[in-house]
C-alpha atoms as a PDB file:
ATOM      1  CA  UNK A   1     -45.119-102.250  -2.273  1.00  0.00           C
ATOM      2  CA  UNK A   2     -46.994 -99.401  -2.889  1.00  0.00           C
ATOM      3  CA  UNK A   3     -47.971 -96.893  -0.264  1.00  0.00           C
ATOM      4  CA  UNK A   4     -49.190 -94.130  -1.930  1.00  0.00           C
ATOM      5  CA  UNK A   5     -53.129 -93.340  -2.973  1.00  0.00           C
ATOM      6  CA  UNK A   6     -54.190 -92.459  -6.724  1.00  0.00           C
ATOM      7  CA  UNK A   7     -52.808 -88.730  -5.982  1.00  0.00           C
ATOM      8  CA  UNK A   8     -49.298 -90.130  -5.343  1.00  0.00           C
ATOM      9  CA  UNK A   9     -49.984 -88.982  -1.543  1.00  0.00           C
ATOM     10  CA  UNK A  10     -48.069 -91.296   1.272  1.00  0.00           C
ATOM     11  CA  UNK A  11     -50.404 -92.916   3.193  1.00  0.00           C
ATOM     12  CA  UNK A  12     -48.063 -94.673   5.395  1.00  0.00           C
ATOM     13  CA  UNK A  13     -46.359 -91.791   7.108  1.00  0.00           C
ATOM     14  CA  UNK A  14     -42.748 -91.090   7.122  1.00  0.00           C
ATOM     15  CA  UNK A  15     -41.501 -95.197   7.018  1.00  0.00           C
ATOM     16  CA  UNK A  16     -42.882 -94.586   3.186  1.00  0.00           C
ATOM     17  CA  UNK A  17     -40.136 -95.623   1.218  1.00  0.00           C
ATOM     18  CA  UNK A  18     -41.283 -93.097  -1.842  1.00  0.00           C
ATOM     19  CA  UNK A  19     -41.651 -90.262   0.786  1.00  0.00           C
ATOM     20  CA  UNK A  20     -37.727 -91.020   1.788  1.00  0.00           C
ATOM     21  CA  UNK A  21     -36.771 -91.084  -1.761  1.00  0.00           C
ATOM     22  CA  UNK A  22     -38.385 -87.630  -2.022  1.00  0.00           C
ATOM     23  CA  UNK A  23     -37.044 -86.278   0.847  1.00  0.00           C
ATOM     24  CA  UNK A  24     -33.564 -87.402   0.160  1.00  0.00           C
ATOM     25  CA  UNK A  25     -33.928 -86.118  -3.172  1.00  0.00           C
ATOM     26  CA  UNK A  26     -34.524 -82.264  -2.137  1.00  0.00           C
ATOM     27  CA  UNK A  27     -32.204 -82.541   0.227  1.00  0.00           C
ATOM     28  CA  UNK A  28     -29.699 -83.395  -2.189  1.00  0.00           C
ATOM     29  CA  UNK A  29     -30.673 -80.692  -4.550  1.00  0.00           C
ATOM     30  CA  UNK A  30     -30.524 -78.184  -1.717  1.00  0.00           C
ATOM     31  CA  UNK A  31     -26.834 -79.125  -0.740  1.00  0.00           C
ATOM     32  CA  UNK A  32     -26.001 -79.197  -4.570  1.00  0.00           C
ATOM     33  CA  UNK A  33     -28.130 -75.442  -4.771  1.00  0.00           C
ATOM     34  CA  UNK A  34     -25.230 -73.874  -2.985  1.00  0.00           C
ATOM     35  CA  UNK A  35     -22.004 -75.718  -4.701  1.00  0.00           C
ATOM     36  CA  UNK A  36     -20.203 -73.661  -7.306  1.00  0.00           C
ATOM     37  CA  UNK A  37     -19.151 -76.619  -9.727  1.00  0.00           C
ATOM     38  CA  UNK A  38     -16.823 -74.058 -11.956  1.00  0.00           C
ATOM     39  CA  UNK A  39     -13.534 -72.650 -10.211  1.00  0.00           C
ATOM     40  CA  UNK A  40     -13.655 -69.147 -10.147  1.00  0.00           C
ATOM     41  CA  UNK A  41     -10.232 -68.354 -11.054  1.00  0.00           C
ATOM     42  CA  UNK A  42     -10.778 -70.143 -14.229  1.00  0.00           C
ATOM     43  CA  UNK A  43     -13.415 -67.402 -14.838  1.00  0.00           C
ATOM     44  CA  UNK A  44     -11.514 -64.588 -13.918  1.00  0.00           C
ATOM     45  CA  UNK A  45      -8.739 -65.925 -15.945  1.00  0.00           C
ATOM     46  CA  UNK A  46     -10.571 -66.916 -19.173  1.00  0.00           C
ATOM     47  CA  UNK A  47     -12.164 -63.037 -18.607  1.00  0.00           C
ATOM     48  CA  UNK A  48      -8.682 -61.594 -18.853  1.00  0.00           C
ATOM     49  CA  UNK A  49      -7.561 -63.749 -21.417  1.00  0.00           C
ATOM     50  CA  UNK A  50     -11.351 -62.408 -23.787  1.00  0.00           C
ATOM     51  CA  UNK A  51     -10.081 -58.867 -22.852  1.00  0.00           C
ATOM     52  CA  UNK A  52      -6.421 -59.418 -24.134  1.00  0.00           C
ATOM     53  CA  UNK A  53      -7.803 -60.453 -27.526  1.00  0.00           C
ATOM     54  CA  UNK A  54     -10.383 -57.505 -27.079  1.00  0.00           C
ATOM     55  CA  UNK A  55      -7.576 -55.513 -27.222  1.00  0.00           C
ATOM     56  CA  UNK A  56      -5.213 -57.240 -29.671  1.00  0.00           C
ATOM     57  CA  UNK A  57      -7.072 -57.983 -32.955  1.00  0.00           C
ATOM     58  CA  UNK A  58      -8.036 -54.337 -32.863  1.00  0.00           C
ATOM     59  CA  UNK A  59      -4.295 -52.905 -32.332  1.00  0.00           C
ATOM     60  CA  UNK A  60      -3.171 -55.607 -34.456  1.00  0.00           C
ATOM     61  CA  UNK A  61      -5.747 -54.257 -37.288  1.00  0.00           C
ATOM     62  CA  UNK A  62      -4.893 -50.393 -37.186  1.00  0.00           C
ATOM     63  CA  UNK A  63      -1.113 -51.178 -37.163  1.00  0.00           C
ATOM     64  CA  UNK A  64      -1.384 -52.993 -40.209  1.00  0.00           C
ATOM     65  CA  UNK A  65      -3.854 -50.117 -41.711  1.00  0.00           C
ATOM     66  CA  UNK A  66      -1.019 -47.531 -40.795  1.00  0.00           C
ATOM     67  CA  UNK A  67       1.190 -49.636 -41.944  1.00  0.00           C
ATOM     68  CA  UNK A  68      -0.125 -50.414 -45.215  1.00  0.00           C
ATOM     69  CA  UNK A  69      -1.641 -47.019 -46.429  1.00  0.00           C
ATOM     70  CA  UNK A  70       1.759 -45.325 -44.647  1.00  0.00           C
ATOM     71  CA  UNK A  71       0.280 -42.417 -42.555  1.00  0.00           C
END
């Protein structure tokens, strides 16, 4: 059944199945708009764990410089 015109306008009103499909389909994207699907502590703790290594391979680096060359 097909009750939209060559525009892919309803002509039938709101009992137009297509014209539910669309509607259910923005609302769905609307509810899903304001979901966070990540956990934000897993952000903050992959964050700390970048700045740990930040700050290791660097130390880790001039300790083996001093180290090495003795000063």
């Amino acid at each position: 059944m097909n009750c939209c015109n060559a525009n892919g306008e309803c002509t039938q009103g709101r009992d137009c199945p297509i014209r539910k499909q669309r509607a259910k389909e923005v609302s769905e994207a609307f509810i899903n708009l304001h979901r966070s699907p990540d956990d934000p502590y897993e952000d903050v703790t992959d964050s700390f764990k970048g700045l740990i290594a930040f700050i290791t391979v660097p130390a880790a680096i001039m300790l083996f410089t001093v180290w090495y060359w003795g000063k």
